[in-house]
PDB file of N, CA and C in Angstrom:
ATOM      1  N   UNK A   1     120.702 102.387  50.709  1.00  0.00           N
ATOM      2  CA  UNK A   1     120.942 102.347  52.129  1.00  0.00           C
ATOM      3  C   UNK A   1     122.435 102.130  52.354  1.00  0.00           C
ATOM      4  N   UNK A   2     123.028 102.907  53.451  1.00  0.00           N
ATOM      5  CA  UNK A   2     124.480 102.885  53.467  1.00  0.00           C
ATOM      6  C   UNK A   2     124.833 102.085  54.935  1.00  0.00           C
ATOM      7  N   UNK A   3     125.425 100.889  55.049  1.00  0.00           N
ATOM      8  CA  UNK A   3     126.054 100.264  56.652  1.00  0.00           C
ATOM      9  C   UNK A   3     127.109 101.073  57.041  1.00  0.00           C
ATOM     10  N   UNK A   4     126.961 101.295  58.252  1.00  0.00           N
ATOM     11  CA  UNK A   4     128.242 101.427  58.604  1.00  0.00           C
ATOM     12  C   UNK A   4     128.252 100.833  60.342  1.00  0.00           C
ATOM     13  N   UNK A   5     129.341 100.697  60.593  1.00  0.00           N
ATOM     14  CA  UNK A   5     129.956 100.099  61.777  1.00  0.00           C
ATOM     15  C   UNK A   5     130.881 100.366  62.911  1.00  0.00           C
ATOM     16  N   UNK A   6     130.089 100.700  63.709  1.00  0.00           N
ATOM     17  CA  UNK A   6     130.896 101.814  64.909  1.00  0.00           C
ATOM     18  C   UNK A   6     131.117 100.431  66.312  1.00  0.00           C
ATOM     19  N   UNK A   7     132.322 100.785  66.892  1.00  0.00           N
ATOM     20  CA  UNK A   7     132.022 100.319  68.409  1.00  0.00           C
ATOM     21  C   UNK A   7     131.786 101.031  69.419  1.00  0.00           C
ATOM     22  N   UNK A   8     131.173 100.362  70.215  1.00  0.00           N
ATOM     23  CA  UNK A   8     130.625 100.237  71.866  1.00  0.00           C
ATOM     24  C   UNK A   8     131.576 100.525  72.282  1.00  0.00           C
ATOM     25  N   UNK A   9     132.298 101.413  73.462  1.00  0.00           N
ATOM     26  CA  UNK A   9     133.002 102.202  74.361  1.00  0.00           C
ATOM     27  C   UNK A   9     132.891 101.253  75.340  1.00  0.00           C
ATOM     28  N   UNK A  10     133.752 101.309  76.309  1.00  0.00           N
ATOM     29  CA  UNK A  10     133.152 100.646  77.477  1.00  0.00           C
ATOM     30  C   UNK A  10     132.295 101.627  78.470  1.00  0.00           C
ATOM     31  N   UNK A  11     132.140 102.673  77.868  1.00  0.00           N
ATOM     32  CA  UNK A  11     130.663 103.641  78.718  1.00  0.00           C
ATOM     33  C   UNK A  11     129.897 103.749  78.023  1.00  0.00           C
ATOM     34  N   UNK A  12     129.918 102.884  76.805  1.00  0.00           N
ATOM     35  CA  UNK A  12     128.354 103.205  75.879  1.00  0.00           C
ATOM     36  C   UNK A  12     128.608 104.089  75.049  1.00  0.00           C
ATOM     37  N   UNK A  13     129.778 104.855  74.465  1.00  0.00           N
ATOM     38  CA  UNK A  13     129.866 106.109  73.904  1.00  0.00           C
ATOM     39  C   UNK A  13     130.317 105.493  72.398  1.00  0.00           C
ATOM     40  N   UNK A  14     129.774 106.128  71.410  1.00  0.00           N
ATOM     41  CA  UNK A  14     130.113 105.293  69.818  1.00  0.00           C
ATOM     42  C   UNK A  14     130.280 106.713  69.251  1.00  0.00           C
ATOM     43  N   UNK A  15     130.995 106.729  68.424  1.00  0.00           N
ATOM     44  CA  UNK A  15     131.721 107.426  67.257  1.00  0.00           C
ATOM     45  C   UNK A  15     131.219 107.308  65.847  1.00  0.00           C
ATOM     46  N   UNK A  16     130.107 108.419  65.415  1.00  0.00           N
ATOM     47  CA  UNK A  16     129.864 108.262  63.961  1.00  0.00           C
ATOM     48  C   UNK A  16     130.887 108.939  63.050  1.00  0.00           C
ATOM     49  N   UNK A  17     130.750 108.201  62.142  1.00  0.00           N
ATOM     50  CA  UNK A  17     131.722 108.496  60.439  1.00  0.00           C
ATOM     51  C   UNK A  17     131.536 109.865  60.903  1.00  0.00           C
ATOM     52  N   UNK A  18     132.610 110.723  59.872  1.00  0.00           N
ATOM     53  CA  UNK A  18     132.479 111.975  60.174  1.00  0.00           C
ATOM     54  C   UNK A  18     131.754 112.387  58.618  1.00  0.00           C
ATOM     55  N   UNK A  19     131.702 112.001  57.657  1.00  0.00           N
ATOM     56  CA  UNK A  19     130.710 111.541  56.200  1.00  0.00           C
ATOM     57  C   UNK A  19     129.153 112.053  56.834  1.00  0.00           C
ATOM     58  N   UNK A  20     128.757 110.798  57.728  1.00  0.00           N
ATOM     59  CA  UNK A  20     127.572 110.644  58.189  1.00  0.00           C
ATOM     60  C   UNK A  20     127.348 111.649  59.411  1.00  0.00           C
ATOM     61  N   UNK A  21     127.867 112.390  59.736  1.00  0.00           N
ATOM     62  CA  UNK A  21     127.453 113.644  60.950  1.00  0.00           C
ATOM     63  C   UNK A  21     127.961 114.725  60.176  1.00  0.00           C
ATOM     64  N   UNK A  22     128.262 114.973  59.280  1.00  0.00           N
ATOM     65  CA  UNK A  22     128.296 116.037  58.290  1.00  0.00           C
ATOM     66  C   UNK A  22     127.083 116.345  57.264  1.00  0.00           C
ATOM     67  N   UNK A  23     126.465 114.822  56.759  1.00  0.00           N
ATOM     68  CA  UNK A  23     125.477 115.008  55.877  1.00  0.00           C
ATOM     69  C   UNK A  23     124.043 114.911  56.768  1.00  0.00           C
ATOM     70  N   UNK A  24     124.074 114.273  58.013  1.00  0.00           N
ATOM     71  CA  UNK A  24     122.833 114.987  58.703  1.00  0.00           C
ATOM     72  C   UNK A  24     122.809 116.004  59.837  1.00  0.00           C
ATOM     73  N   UNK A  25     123.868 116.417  58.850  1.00  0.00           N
ATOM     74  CA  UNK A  25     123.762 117.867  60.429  1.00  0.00           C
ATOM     75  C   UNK A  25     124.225 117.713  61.819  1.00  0.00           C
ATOM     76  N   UNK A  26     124.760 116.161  62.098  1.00  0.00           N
ATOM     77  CA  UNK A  26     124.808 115.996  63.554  1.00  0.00           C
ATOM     78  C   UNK A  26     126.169 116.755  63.840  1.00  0.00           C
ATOM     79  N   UNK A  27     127.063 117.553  63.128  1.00  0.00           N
ATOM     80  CA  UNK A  27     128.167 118.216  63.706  1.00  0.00           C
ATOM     81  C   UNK A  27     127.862 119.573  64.109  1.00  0.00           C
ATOM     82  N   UNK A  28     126.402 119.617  64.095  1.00  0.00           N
ATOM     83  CA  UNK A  28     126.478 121.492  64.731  1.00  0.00           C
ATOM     84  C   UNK A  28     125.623 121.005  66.104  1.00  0.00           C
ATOM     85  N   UNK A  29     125.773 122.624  66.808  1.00  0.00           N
ATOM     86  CA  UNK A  29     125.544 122.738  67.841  1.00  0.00           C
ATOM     87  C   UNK A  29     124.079 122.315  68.518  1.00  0.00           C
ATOM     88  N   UNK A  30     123.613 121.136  69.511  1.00  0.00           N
ATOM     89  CA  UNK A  30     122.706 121.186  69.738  1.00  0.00           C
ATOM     90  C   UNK A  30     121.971 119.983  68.930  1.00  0.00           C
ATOM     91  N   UNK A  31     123.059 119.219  67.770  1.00  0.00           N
ATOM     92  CA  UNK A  31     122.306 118.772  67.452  1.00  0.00           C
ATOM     93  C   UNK A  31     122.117 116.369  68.285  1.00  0.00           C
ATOM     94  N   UNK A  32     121.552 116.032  68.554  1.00  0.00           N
ATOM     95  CA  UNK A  32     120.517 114.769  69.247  1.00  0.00           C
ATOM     96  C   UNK A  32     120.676 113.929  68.137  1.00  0.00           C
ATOM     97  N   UNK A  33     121.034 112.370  68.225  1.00  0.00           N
ATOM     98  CA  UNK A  33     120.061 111.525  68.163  1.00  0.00           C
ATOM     99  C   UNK A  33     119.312 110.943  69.192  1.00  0.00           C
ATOM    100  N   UNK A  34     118.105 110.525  68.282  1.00  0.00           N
ATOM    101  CA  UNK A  34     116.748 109.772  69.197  1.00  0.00           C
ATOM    102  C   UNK A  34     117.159 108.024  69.044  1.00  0.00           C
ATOM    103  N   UNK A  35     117.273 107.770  70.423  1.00  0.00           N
ATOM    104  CA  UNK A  35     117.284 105.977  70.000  1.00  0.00           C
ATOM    105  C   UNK A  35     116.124 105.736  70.222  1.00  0.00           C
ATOM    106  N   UNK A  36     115.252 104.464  69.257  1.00  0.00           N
ATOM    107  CA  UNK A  36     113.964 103.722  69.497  1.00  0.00           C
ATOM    108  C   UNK A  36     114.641 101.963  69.567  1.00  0.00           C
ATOM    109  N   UNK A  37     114.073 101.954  70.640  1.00  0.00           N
ATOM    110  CA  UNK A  37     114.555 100.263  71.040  1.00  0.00           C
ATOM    111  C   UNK A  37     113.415  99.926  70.356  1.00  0.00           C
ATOM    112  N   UNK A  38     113.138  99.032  69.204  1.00  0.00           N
ATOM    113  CA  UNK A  38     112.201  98.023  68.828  1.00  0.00           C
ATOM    114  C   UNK A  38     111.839  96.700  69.560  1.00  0.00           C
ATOM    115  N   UNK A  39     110.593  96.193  69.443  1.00  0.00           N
ATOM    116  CA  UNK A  39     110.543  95.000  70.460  1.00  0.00           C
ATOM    117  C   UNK A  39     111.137  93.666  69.928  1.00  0.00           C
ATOM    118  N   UNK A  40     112.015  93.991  68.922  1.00  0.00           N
ATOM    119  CA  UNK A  40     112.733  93.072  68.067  1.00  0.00           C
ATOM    120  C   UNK A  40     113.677  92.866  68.616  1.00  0.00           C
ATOM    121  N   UNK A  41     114.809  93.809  69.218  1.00  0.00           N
ATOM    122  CA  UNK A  41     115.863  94.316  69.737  1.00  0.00           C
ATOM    123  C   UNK A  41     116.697  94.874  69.185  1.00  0.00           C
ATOM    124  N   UNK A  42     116.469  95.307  67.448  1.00  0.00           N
ATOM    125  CA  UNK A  42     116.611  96.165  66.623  1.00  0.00           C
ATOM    126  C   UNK A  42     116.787  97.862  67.676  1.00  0.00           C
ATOM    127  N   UNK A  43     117.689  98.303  67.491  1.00  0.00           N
ATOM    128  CA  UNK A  43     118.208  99.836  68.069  1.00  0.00           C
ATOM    129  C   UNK A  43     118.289 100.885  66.609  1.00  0.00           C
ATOM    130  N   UNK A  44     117.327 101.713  66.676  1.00  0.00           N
ATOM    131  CA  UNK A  44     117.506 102.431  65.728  1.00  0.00           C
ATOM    132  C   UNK A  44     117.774 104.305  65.741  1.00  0.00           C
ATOM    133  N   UNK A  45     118.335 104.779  65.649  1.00  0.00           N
ATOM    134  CA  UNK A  45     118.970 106.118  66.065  1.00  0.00           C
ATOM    135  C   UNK A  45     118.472 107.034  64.635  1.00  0.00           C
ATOM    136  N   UNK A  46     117.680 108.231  65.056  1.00  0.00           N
ATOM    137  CA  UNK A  46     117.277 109.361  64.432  1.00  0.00           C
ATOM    138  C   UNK A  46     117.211 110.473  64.550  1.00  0.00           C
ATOM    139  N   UNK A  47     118.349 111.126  63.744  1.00  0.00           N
ATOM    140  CA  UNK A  47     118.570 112.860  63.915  1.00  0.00           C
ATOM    141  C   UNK A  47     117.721 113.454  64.912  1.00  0.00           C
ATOM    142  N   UNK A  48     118.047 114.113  65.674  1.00  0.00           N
ATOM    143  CA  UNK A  48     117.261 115.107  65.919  1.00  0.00           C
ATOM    144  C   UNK A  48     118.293 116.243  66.323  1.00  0.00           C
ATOM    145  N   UNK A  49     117.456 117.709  65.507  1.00  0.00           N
ATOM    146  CA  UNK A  49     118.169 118.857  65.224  1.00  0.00           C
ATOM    147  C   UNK A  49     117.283 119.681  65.985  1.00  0.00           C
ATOM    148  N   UNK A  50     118.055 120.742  66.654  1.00  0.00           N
ATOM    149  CA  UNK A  50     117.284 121.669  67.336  1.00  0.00           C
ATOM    150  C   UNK A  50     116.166 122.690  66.458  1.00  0.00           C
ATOM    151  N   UNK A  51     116.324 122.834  65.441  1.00  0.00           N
ATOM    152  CA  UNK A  51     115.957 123.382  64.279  1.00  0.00           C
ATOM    153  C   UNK A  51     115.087 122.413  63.335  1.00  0.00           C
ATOM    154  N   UNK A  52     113.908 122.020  62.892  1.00  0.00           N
ATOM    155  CA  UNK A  52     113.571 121.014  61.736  1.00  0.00           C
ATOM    156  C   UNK A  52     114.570 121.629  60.630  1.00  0.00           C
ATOM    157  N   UNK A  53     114.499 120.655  59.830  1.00  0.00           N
ATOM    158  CA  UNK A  53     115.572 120.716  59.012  1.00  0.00           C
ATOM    159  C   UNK A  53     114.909 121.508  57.485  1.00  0.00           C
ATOM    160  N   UNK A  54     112.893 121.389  57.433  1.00  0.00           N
ATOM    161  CA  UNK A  54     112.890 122.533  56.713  1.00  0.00           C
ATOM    162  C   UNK A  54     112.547 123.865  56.884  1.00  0.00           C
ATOM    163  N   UNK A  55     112.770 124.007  58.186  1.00  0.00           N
ATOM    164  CA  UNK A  55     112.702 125.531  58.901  1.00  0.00           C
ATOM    165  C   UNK A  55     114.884 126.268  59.025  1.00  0.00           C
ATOM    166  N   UNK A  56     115.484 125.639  58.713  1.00  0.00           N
ATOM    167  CA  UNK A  56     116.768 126.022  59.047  1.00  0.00           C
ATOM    168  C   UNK A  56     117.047 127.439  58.083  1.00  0.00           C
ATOM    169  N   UNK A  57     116.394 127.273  56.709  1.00  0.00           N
ATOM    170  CA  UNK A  57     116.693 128.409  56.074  1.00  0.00           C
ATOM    171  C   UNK A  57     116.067 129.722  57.088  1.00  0.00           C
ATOM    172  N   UNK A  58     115.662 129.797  57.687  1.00  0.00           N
ATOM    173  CA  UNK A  58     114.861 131.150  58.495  1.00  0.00           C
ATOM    174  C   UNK A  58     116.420 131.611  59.518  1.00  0.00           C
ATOM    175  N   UNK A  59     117.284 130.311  60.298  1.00  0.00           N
ATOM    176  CA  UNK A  59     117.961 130.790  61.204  1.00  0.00           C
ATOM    177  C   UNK A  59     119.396 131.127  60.074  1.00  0.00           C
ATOM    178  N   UNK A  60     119.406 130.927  59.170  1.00  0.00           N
ATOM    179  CA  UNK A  60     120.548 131.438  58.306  1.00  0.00           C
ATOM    180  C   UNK A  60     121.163 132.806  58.840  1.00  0.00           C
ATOM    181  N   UNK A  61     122.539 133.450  58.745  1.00  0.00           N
ATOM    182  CA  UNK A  61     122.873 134.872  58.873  1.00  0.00           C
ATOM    183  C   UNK A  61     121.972 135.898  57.687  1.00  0.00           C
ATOM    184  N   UNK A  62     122.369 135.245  56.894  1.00  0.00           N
ATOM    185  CA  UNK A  62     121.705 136.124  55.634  1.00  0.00           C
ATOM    186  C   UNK A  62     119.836 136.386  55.812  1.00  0.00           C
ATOM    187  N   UNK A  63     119.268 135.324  56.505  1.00  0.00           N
ATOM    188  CA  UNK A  63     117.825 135.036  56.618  1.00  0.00           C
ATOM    189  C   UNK A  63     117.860 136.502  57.750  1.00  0.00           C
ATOM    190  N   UNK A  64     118.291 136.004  59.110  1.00  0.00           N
ATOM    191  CA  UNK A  64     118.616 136.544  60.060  1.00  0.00           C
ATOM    192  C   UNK A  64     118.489 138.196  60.182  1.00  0.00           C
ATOM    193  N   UNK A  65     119.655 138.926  59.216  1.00  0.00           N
ATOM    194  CA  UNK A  65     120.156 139.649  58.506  1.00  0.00           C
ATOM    195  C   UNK A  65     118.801 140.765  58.163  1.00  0.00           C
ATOM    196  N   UNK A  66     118.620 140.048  57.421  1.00  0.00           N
ATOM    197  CA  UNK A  66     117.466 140.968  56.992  1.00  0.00           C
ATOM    198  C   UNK A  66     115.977 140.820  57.886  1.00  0.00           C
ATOM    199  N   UNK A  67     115.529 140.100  58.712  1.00  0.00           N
ATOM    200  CA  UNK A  67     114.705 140.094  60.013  1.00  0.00           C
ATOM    201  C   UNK A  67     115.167 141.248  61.046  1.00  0.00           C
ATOM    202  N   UNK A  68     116.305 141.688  61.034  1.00  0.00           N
ATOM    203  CA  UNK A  68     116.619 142.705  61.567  1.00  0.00           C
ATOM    204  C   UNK A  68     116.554 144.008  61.234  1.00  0.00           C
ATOM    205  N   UNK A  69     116.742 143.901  59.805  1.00  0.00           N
ATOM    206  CA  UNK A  69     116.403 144.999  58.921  1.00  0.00           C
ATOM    207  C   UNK A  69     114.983 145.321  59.226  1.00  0.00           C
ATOM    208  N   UNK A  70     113.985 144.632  59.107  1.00  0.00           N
ATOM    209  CA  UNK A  70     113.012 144.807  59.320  1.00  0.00           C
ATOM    210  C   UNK A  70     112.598 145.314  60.773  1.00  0.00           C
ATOM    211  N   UNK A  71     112.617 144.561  61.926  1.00  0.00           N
ATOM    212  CA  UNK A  71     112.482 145.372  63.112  1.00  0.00           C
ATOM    213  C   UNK A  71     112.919 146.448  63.092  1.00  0.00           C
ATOM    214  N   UNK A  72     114.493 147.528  62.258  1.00  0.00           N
ATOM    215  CA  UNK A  72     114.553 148.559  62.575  1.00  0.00           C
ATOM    216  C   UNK A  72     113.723 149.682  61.820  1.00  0.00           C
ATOM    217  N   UNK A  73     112.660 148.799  60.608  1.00  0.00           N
ATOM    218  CA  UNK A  73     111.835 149.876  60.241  1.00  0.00           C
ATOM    219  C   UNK A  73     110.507 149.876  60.942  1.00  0.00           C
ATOM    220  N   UNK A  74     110.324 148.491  61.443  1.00  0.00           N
ATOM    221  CA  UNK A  74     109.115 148.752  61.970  1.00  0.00           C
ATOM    222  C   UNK A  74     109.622 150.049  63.284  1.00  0.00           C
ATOM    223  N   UNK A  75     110.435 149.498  64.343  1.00  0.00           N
ATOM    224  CA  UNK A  75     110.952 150.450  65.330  1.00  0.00           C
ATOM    225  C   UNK A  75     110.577 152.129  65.036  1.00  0.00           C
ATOM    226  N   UNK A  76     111.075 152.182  63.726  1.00  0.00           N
ATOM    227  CA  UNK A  76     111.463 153.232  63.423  1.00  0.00           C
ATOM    228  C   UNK A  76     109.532 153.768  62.479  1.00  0.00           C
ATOM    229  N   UNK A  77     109.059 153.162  62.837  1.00  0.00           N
ATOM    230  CA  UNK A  77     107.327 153.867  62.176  1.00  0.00           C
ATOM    231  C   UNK A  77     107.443 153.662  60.687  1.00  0.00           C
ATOM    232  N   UNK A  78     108.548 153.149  60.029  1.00  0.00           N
ATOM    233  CA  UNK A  78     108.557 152.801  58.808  1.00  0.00           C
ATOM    234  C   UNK A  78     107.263 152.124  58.123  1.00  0.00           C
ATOM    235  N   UNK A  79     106.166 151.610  58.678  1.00  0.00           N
ATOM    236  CA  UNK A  79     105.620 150.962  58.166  1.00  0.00           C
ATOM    237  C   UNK A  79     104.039 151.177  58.333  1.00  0.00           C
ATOM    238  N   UNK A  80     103.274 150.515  57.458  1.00  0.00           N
ATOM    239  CA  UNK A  80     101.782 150.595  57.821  1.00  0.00           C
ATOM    240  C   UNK A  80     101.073 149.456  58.334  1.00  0.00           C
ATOM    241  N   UNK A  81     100.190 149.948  58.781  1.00  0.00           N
ATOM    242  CA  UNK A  81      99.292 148.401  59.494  1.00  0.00           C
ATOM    243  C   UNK A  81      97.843 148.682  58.898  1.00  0.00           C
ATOM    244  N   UNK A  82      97.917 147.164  58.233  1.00  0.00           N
ATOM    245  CA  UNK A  82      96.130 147.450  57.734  1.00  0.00           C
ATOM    246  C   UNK A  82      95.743 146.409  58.045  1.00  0.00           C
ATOM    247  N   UNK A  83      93.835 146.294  57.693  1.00  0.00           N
ATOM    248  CA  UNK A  83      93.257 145.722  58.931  1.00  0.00           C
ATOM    249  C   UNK A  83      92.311 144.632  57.435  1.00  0.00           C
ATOM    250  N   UNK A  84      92.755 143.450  57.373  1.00  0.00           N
ATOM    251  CA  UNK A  84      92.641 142.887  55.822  1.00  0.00           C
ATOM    252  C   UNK A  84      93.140 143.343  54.923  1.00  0.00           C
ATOM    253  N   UNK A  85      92.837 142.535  53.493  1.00  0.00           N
ATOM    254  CA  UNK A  85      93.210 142.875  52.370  1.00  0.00           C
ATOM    255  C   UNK A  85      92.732 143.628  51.906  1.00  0.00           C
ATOM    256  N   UNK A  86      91.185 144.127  51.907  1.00  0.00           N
ATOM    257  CA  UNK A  86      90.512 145.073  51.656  1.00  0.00           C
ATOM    258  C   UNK A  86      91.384 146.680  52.269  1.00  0.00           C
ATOM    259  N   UNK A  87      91.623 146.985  52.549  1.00  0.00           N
ATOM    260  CA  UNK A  87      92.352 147.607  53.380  1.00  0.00           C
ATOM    261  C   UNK A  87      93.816 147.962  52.833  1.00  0.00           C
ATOM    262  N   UNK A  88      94.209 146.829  52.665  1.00  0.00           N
ATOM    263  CA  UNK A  88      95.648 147.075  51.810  1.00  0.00           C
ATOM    264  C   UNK A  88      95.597 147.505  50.263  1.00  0.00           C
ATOM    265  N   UNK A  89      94.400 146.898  49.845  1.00  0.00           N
ATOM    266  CA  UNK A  89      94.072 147.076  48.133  1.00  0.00           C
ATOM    267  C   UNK A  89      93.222 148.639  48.614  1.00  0.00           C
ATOM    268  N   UNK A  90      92.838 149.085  49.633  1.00  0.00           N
ATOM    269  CA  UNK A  90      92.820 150.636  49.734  1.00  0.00           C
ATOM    270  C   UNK A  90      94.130 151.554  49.798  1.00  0.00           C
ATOM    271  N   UNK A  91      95.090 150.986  50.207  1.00  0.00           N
ATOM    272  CA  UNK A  91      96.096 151.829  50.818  1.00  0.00           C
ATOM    273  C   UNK A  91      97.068 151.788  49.930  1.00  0.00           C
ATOM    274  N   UNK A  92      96.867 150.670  48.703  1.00  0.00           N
ATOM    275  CA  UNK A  92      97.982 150.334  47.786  1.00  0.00           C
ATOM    276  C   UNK A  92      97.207 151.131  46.402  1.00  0.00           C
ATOM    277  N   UNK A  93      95.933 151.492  46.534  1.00  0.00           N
ATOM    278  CA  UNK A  93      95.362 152.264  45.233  1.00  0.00           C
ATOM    279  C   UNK A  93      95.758 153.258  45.701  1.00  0.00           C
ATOM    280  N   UNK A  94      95.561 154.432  47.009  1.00  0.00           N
ATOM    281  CA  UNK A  94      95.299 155.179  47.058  1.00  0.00           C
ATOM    282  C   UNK A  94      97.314 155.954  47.457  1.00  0.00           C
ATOM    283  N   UNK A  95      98.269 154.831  47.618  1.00  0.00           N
ATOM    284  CA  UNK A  95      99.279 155.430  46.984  1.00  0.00           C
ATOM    285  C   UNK A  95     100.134 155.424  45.610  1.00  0.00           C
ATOM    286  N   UNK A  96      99.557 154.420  44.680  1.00  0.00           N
ATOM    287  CA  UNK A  96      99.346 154.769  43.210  1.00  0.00           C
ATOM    288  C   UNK A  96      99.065 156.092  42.766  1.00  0.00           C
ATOM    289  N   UNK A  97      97.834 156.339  43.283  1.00  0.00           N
ATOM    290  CA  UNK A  97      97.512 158.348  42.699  1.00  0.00           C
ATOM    291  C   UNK A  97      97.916 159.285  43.396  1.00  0.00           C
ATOM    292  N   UNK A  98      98.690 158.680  44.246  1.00  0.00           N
ATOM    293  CA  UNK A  98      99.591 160.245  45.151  1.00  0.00           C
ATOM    294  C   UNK A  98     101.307 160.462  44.135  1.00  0.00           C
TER     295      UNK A  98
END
């Protein structure tokens, strides 16, 4: 567990390490912490990213990138639609023997 020690603004505004908003993501766009007041009076603050953090690989450029690739074949009739697996293990034998 790592302390660290920020001050109170006189509007309430605090300044995290730039260490600690680098390694949870809080320097990109959009990204929240959540405060939970405990009935202790414990204040505890938790990431929150517009993105879960194990869904982020999907918004990647490179992820991205090729999701586009794809809409322009579907667009383009590039593709087949089958109706189950049964169906696909028809359409995947029956272009084997063509």
């Amino acid at each position: 567990m790592k302390t660290h020690f920020v001050t109170v603004q006189s509007r309430g505004t605090v300044a995290l390490p730039v260490s600690l908003r680098r390694r949870l993501h809080l320097d990109e766009p959009g990204a929240q912490l959540q405060i939970i007041e405990q009935e202790d009076g414990r204040v505890e603050l938790r990431p929150v990213l517009p993105v879960p953090a194990d869904q982020r690989w999907f918004w990647t450029e490179r992820w991205q990138a090729m999701e586009r690739e794809v809409d322009e074949h579907v667009a383009a009739g590039h593709v087949t639609v089958v109706d189950g697996p049964d169906a696909l293990f028809e359409h995947l034998d029956g272009s084997l023997k063509s």
